[in-house]
N, C-alpha and C. Protein backbone atom coordinates (compact mmCIF):
# COMPACT_ATOMS: atom_id res chain seq x y z
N UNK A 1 65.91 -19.16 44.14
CA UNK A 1 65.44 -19.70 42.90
C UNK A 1 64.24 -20.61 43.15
N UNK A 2 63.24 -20.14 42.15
CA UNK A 2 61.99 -21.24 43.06
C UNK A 2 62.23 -22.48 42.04
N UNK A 3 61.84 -23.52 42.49
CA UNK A 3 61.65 -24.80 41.53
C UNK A 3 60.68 -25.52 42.51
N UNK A 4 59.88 -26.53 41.61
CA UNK A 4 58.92 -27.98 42.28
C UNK A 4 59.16 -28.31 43.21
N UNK A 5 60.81 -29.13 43.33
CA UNK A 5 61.73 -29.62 44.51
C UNK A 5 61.52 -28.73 45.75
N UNK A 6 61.77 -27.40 45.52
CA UNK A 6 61.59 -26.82 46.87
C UNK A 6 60.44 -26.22 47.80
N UNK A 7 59.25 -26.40 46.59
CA UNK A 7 58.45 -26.34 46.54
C UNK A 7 57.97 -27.55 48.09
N UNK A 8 57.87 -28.37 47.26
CA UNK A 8 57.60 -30.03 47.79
C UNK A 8 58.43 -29.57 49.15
N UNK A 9 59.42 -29.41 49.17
CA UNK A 9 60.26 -29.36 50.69
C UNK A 9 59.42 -28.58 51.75
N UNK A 10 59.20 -27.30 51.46
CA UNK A 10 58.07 -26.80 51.80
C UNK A 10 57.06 -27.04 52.40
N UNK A 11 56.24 -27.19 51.42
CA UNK A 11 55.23 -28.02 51.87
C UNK A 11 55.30 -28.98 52.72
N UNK A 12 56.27 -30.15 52.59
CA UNK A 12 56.36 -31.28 53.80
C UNK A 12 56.40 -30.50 55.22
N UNK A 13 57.16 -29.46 55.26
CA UNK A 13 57.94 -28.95 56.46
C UNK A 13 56.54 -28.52 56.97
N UNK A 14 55.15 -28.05 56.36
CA UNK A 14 53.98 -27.53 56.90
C UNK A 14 53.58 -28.36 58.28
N UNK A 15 52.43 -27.96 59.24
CA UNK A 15 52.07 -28.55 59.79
C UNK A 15 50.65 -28.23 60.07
N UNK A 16 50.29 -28.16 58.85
CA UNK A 16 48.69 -27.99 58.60
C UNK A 16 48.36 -28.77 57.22
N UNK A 17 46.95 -29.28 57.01
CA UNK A 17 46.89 -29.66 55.87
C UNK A 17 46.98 -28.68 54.70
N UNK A 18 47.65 -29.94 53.26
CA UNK A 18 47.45 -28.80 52.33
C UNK A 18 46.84 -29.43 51.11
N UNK A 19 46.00 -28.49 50.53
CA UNK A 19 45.02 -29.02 49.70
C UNK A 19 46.12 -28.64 48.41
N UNK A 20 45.77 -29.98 47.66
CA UNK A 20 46.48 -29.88 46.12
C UNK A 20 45.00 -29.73 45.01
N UNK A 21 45.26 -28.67 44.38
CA UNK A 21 44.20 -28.51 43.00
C UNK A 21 45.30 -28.62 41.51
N UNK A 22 44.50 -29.22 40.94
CA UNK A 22 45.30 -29.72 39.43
C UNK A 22 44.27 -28.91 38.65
N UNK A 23 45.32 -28.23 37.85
CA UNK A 23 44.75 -27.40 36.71
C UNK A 23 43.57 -27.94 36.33
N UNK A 24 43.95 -29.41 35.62
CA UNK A 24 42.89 -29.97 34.82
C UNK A 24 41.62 -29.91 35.10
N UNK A 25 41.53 -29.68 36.04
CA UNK A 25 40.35 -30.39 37.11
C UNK A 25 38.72 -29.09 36.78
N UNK A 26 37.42 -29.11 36.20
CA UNK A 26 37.08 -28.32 36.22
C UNK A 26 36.77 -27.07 37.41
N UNK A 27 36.66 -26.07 37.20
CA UNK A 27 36.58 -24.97 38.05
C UNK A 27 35.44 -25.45 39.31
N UNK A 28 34.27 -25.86 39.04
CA UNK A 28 33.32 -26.71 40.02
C UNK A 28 33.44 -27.56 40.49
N UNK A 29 34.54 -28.57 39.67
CA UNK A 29 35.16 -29.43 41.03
C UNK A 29 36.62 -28.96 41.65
N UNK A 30 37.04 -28.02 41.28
CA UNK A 30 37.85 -27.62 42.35
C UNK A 30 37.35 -27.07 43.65
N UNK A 31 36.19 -25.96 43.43
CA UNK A 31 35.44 -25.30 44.36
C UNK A 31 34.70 -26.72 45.35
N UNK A 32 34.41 -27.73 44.85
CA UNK A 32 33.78 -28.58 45.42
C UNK A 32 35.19 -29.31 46.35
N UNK A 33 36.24 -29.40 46.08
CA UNK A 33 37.09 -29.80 46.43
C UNK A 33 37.51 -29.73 47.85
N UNK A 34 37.63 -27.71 47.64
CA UNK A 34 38.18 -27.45 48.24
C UNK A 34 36.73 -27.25 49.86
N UNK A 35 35.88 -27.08 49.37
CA UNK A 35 35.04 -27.11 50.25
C UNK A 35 34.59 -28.32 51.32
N UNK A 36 34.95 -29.26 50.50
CA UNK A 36 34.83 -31.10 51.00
C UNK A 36 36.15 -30.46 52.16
N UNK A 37 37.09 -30.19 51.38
CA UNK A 37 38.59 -29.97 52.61
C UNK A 37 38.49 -28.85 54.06
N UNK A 38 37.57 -27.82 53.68
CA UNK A 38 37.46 -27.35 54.70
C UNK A 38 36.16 -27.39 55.39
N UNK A 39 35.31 -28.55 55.14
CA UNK A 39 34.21 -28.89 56.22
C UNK A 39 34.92 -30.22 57.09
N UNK A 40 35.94 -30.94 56.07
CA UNK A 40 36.74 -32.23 56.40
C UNK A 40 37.47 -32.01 58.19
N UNK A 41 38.13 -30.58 58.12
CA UNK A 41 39.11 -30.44 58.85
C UNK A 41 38.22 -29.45 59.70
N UNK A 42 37.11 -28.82 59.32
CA UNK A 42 36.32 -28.21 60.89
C UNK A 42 36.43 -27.27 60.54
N UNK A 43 36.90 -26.87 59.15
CA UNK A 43 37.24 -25.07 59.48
C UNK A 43 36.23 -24.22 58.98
N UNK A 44 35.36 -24.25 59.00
CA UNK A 44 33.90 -23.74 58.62
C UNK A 44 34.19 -22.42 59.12
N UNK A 45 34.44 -22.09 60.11
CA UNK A 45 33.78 -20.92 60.92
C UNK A 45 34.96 -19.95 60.71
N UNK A 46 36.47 -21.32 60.48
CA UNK A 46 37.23 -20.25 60.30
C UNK A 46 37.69 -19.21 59.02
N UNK A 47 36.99 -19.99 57.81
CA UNK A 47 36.58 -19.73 56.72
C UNK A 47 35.82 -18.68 55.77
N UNK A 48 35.03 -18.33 57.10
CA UNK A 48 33.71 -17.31 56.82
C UNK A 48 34.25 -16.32 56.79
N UNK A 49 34.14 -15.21 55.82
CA UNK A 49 34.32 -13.96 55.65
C UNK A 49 34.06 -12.68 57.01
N UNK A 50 34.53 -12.46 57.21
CA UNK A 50 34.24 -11.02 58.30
C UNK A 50 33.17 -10.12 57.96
N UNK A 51 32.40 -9.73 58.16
CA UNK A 51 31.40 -8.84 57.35
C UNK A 51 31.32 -7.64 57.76
């Protein structure tokens, strides 16, 4: 059964960061968000599409 609670449990148990996006939030600052988070943590390169 999924719920929030187990949700949250989840998540704690990770051992990587995890980025939270809120609905509210416009679409350009989510994208900005999430991009701040993965230059934050180095992952640039790991990020990049395969071509």
């Amino acid at each position: 059964m999924r719920s929030r609670a187990n949700h949250e449990v989840f998540l704690k148990s990770l051992h990587c960061p995890v980025l939270r996006l809120e609905g509210e939030d416009p679409l350009r600052q989510q994208v900005a968000t999430c991009r701040a988070a993965i230059h934050q943590h180095g992952l640039e390169n790991k990020a990049k599409r395969k071509t």
